[in-house]
C-alpha atoms as a PDB file:
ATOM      1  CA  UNK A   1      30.566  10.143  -9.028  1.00  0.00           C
ATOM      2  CA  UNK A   2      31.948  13.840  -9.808  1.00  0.00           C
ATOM      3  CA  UNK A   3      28.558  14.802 -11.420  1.00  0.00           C
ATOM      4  CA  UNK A   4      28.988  18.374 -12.219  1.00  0.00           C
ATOM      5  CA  UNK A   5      32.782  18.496 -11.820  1.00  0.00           C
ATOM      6  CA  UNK A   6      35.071  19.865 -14.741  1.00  0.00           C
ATOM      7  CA  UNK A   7      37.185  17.303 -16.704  1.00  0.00           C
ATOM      8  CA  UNK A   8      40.596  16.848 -15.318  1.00  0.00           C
ATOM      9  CA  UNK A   9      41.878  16.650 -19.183  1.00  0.00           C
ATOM     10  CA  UNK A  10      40.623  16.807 -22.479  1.00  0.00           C
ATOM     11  CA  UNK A  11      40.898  14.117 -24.770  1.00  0.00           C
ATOM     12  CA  UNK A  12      40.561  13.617 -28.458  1.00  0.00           C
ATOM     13  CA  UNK A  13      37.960  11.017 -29.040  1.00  0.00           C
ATOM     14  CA  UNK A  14      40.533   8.660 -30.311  1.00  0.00           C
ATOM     15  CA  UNK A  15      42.637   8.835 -27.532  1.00  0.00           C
ATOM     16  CA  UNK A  16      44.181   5.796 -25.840  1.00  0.00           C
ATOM     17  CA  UNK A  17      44.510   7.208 -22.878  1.00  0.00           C
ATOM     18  CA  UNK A  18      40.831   7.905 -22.079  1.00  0.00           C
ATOM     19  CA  UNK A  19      38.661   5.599 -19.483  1.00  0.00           C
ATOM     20  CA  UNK A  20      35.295   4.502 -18.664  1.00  0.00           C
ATOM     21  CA  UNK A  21      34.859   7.902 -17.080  1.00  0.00           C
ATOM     22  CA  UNK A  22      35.374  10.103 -20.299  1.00  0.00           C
ATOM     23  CA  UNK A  23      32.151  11.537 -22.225  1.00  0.00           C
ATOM     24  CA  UNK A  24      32.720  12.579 -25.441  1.00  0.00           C
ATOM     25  CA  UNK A  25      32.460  16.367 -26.935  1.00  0.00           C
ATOM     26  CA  UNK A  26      32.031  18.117 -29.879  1.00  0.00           C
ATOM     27  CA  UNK A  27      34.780  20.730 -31.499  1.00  0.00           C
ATOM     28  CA  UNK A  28      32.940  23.521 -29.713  1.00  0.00           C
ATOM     29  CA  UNK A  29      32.665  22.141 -26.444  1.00  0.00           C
ATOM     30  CA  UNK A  30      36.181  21.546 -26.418  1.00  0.00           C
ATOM     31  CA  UNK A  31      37.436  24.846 -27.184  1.00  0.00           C
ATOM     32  CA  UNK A  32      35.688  25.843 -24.738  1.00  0.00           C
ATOM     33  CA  UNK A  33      37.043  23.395 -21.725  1.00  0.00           C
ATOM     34  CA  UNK A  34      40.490  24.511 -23.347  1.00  0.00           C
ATOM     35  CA  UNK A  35      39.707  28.440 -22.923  1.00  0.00           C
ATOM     36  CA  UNK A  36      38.289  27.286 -18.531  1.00  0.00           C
ATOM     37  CA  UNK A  37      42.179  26.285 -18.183  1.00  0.00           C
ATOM     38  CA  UNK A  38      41.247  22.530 -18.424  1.00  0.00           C
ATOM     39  CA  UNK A  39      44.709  21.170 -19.974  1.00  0.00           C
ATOM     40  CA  UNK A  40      44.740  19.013 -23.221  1.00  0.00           C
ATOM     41  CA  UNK A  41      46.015  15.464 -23.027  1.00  0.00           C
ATOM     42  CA  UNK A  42      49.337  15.379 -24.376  1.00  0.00           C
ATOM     43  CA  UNK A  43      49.199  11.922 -25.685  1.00  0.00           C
ATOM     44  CA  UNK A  44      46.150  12.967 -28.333  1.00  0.00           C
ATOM     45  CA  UNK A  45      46.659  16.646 -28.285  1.00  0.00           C
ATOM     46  CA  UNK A  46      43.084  18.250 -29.259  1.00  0.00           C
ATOM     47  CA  UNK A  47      44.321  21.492 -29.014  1.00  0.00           C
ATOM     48  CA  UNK A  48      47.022  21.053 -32.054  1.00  0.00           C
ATOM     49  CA  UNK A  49      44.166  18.957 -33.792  1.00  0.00           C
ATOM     50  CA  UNK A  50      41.536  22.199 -33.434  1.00  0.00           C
ATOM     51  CA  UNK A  51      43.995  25.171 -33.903  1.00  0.00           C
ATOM     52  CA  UNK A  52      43.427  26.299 -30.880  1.00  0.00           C
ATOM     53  CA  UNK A  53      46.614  28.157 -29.647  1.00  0.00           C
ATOM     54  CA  UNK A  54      47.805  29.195 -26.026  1.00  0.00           C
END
């Protein structure tokens, strides 16, 4: 289900809030979901974590 579809959020991989439908990423994969517009989770924030800035 939702093969191919863009993450609703991004997660850091020890995120509570993540579920059996989350796949985990490396630091460059992130950054780039982050620079598509794909918003962090702001329980684990991966963005602060990486430096990556708005």
């Amino acid at each position: 289900m939702g093969v191919g579809r863009l993450p609703v959020r991004v997660h850091a991989g020890d995120c509570w809030d993540t579920r059996s439908r989350c796949a985990p990423a490396d630091a460059d994969q992130i950054r780039a979901l982050l620079a598509q517009g794909i918003p962090a989770c702001p329980h684990c924030p991966p963005d602060t974590t990486l430096g990556v800035l708005e």
